[in-house]
PDB file of N, CA and C in Angstrom:
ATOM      1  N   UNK A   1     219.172  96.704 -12.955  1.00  0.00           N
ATOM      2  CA  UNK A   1     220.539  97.183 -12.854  1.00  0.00           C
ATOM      3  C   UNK A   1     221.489  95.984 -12.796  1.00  0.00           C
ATOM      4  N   UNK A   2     222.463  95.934 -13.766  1.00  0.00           N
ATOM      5  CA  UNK A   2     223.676  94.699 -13.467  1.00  0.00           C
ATOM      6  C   UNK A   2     224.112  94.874 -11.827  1.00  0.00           C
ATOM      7  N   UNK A   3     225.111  93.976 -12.098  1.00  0.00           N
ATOM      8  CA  UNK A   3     225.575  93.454 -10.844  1.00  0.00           C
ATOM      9  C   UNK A   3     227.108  93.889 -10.602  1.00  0.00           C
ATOM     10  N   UNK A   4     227.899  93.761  -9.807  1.00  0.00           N
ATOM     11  CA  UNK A   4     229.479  93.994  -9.661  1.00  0.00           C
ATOM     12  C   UNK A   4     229.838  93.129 -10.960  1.00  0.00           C
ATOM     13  N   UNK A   5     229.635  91.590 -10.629  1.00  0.00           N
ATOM     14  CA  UNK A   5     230.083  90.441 -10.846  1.00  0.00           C
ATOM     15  C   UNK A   5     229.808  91.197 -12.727  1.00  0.00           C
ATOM     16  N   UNK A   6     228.526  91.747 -13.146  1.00  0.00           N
ATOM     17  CA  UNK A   6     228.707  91.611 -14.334  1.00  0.00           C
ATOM     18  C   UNK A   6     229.134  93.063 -15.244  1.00  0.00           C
ATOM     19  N   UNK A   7     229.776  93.656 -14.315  1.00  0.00           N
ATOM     20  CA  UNK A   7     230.114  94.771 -14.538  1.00  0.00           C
ATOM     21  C   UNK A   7     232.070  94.072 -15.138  1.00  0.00           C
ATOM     22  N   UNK A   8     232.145  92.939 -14.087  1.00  0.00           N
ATOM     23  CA  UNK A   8     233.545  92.556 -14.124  1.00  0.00           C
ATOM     24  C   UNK A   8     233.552  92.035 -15.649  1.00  0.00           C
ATOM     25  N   UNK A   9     232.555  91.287 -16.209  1.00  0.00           N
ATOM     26  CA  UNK A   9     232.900  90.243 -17.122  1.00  0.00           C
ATOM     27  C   UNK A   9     232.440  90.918 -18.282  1.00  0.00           C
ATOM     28  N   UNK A  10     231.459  92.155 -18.139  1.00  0.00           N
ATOM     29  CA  UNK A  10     231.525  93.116 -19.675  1.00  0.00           C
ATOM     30  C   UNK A  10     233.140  93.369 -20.028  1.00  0.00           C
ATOM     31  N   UNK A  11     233.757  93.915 -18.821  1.00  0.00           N
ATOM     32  CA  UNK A  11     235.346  94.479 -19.266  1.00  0.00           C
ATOM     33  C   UNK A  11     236.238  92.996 -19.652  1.00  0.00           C
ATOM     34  N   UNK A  12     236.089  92.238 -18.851  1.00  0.00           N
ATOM     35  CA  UNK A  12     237.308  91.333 -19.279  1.00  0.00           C
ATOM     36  C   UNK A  12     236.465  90.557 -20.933  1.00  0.00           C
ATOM     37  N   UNK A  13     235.430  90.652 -21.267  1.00  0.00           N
ATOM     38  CA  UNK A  13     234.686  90.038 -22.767  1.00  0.00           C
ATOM     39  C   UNK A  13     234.761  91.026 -23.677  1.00  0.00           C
ATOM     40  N   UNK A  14     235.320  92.416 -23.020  1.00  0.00           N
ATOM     41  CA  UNK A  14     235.833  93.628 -23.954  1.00  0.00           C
ATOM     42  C   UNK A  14     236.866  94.047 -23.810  1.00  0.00           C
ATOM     43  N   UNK A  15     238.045  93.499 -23.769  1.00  0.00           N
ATOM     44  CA  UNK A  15     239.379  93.302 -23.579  1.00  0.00           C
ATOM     45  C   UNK A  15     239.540  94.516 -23.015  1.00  0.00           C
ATOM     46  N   UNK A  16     238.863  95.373 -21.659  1.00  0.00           N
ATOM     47  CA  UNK A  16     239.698  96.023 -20.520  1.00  0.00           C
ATOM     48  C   UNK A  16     241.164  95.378 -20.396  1.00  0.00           C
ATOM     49  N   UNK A  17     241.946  95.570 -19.706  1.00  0.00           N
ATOM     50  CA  UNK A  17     242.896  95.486 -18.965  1.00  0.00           C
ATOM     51  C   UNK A  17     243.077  95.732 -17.588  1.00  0.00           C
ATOM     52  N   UNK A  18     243.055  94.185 -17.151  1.00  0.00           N
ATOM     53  CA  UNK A  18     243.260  94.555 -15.601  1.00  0.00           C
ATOM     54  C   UNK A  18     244.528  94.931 -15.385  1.00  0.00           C
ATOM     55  N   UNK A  19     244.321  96.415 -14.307  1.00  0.00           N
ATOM     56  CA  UNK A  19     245.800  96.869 -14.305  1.00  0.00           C
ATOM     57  C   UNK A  19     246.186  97.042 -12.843  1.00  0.00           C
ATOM     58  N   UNK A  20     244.994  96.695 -11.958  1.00  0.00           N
ATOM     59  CA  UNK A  20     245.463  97.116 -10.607  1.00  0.00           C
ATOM     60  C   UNK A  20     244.273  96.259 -10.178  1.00  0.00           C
ATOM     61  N   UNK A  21     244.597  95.078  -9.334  1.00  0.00           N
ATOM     62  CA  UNK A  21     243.964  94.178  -8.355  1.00  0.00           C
ATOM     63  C   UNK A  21     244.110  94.363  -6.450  1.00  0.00           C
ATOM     64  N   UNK A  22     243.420  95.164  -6.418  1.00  0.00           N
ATOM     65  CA  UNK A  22     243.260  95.497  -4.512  1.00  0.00           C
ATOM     66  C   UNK A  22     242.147  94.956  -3.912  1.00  0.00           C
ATOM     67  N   UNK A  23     241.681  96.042  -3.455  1.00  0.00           N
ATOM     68  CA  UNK A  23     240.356  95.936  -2.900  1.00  0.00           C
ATOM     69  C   UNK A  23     239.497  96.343  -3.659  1.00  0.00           C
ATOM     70  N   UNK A  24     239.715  96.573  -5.337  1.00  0.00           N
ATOM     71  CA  UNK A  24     238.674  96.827  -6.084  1.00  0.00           C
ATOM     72  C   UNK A  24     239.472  96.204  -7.066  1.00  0.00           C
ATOM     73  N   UNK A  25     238.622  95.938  -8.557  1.00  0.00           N
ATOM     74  CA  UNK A  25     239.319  95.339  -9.772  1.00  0.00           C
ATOM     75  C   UNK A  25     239.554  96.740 -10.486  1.00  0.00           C
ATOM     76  N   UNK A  26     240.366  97.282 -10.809  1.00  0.00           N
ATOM     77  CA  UNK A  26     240.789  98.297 -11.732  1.00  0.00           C
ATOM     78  C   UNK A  26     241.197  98.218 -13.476  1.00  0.00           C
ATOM     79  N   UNK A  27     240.086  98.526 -13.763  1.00  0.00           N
ATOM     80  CA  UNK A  27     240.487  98.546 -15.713  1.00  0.00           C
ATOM     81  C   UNK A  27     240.879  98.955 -16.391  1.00  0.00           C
ATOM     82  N   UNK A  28     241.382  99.140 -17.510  1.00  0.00           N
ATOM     83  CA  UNK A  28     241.290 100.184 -18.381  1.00  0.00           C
ATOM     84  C   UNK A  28     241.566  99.955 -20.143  1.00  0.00           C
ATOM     85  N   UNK A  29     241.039 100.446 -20.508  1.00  0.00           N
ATOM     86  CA  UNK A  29     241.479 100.329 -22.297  1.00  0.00           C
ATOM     87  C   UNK A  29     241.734 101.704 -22.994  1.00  0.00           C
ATOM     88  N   UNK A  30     241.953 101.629 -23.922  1.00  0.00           N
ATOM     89  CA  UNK A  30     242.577 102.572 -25.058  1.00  0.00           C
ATOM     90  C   UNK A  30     241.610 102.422 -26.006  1.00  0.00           C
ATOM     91  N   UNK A  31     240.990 103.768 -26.358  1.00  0.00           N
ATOM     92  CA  UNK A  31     239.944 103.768 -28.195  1.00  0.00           C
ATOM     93  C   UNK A  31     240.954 103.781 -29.110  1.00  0.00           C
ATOM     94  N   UNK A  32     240.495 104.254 -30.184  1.00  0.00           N
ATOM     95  CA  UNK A  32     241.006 104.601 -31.549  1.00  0.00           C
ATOM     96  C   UNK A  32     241.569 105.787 -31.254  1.00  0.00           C
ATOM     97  N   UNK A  33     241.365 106.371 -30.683  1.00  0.00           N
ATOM     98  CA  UNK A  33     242.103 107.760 -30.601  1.00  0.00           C
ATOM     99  C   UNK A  33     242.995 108.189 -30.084  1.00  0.00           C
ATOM    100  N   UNK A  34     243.603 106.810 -28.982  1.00  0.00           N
ATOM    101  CA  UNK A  34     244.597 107.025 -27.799  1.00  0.00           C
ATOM    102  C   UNK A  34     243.859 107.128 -26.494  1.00  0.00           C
ATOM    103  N   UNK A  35     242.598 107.721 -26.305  1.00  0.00           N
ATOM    104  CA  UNK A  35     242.205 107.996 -25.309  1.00  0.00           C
ATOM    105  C   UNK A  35     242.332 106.935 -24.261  1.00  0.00           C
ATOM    106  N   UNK A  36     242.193 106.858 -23.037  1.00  0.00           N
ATOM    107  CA  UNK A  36     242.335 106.124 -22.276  1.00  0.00           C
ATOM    108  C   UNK A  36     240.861 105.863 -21.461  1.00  0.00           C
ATOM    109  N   UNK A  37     240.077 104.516 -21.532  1.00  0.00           N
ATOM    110  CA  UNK A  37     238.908 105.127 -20.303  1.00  0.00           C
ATOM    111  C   UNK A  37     239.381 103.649 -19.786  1.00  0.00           C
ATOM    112  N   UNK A  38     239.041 104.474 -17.684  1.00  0.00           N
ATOM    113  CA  UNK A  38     239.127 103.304 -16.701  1.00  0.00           C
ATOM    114  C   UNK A  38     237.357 103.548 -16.393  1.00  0.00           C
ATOM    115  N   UNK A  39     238.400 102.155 -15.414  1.00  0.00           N
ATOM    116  CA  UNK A  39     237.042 102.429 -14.530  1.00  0.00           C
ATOM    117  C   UNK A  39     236.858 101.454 -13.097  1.00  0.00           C
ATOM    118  N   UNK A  40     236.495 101.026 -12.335  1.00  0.00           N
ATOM    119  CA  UNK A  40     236.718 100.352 -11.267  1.00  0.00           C
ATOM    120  C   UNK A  40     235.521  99.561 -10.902  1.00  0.00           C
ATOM    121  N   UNK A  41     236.023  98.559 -10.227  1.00  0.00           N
ATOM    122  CA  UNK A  41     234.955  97.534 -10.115  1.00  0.00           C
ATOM    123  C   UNK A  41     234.671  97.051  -8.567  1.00  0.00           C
ATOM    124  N   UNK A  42     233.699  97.076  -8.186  1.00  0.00           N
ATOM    125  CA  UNK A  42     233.957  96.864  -6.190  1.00  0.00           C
ATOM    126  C   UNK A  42     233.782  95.362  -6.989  1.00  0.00           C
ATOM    127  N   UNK A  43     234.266  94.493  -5.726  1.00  0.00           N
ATOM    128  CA  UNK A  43     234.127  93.227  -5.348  1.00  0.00           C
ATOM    129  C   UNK A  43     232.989  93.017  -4.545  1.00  0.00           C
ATOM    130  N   UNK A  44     231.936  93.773  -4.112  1.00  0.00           N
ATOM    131  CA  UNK A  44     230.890  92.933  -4.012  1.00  0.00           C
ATOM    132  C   UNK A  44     230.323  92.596  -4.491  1.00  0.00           C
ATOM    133  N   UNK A  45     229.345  91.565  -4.055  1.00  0.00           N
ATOM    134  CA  UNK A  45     227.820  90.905  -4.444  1.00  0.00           C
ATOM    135  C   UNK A  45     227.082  91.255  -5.454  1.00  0.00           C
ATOM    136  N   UNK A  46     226.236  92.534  -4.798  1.00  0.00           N
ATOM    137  CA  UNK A  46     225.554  93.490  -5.058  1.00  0.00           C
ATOM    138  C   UNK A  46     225.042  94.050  -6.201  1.00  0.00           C
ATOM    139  N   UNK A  47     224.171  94.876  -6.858  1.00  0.00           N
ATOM    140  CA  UNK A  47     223.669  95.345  -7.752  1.00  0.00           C
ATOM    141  C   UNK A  47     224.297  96.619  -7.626  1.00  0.00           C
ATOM    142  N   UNK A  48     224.678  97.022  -8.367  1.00  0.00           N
ATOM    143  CA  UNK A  48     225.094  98.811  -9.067  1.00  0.00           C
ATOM    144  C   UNK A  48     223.838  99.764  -8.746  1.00  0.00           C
ATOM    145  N   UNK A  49     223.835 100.985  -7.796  1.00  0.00           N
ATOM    146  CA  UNK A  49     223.043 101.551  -7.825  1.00  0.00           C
ATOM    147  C   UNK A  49     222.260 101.979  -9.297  1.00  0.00           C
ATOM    148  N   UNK A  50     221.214 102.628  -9.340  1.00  0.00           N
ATOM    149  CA  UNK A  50     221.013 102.979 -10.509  1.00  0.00           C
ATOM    150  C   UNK A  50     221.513 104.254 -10.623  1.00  0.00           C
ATOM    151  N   UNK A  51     221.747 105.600  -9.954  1.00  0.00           N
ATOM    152  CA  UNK A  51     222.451 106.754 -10.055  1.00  0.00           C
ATOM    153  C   UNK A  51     223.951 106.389 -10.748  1.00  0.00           C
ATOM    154  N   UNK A  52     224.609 105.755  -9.847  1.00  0.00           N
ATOM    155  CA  UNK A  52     225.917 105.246 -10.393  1.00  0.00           C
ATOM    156  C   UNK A  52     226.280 104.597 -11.301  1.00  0.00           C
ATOM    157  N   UNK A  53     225.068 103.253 -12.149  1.00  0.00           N
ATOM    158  CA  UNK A  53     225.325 103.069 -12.964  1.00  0.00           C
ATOM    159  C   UNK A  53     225.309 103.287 -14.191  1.00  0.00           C
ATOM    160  N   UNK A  54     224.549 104.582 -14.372  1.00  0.00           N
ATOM    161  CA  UNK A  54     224.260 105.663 -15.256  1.00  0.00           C
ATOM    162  C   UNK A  54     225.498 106.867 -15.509  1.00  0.00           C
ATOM    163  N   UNK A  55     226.337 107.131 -14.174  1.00  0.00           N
ATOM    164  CA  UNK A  55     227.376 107.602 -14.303  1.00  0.00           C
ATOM    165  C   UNK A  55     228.576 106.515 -14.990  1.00  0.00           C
ATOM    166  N   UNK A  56     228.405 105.504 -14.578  1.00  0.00           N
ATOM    167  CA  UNK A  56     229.657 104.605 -15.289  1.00  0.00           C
ATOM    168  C   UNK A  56     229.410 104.707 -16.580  1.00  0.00           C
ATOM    169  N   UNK A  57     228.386 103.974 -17.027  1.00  0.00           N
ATOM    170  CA  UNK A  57     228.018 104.053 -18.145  1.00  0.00           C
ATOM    171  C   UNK A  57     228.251 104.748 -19.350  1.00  0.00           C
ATOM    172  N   UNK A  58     228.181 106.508 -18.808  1.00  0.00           N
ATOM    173  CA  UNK A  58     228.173 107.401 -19.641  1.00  0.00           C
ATOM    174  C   UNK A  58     229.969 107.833 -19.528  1.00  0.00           C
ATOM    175  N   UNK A  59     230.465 108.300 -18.201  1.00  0.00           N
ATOM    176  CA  UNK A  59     231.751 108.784 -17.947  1.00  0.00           C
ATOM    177  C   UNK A  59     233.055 107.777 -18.099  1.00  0.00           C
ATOM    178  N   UNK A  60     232.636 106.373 -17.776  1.00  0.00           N
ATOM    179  CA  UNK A  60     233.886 105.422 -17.310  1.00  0.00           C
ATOM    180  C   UNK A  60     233.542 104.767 -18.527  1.00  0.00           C
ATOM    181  N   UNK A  61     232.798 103.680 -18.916  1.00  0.00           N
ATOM    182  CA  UNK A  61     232.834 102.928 -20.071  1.00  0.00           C
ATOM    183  C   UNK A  61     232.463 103.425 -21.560  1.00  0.00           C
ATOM    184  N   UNK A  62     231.753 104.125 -21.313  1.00  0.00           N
ATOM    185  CA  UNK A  62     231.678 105.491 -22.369  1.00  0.00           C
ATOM    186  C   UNK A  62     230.463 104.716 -24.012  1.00  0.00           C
ATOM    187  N   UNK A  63     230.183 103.893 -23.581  1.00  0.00           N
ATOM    188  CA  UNK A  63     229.355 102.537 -24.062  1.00  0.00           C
ATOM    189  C   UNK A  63     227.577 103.081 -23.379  1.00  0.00           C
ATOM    190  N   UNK A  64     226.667 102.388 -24.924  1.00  0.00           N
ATOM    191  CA  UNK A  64     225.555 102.516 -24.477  1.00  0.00           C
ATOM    192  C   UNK A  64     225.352 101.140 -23.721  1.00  0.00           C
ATOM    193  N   UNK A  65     224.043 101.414 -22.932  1.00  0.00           N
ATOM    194  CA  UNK A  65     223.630 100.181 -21.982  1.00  0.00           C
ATOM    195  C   UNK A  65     223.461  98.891 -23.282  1.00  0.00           C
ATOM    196  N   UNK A  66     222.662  99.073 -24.143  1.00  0.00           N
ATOM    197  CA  UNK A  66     222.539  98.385 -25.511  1.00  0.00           C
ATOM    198  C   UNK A  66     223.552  97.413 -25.438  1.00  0.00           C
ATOM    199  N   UNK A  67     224.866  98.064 -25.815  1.00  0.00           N
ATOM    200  CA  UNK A  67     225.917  97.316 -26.293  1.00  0.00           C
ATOM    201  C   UNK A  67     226.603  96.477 -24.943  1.00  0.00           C
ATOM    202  N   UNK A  68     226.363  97.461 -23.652  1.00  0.00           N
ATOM    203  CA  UNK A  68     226.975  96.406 -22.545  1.00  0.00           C
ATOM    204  C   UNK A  68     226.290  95.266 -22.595  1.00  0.00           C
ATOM    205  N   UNK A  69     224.510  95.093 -22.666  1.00  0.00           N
ATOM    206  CA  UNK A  69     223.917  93.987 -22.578  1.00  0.00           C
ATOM    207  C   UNK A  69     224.612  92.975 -23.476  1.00  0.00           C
ATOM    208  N   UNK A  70     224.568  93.166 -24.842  1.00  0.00           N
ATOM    209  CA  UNK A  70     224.847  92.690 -25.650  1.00  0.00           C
ATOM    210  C   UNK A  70     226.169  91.573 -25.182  1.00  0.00           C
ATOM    211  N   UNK A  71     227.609  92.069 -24.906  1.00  0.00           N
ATOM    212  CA  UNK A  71     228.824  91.961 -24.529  1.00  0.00           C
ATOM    213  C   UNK A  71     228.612  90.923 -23.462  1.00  0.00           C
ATOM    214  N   UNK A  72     227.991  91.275 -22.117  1.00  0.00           N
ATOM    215  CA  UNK A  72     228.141  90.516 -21.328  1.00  0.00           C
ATOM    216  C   UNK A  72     226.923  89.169 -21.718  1.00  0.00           C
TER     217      UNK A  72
END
């Protein structure tokens, strides 16, 4: 399972947009279609559960695991 840290640097090496810096990194981009997908990033350490990172994956980045490897 990736990490926070490389959850951060798939989005900023796939021109996300950081749009909100708190206590979490907040992203987001635009497809071809207008659509909008975010998605949020904790600032810890840590590894991405595997439940959750199967939900990001599919709901928030909308990207196969394939192509995240690839990216980051």
């Amino acid at each position: 399972m990736p990490s926070w840290k490389e959850l951060k640097r798939f989005c900023e090496r796939d021109g996300w947009e950081l749009y909100k810096d708190t206590d979490h990194y907040y992203y987001r981009k635009a497809d071809e279609n207008g659509n909008i997908r975010r998605t949020k990033v904790s600032r810890g350490s840590g590894q991405i559960r595997p439940h959750m990172w199967k939900e990001i994956l599919k709901k928030q980045l909308q990207v196969t695991e394939e192509y995240f490897n690839k990216v980051i």
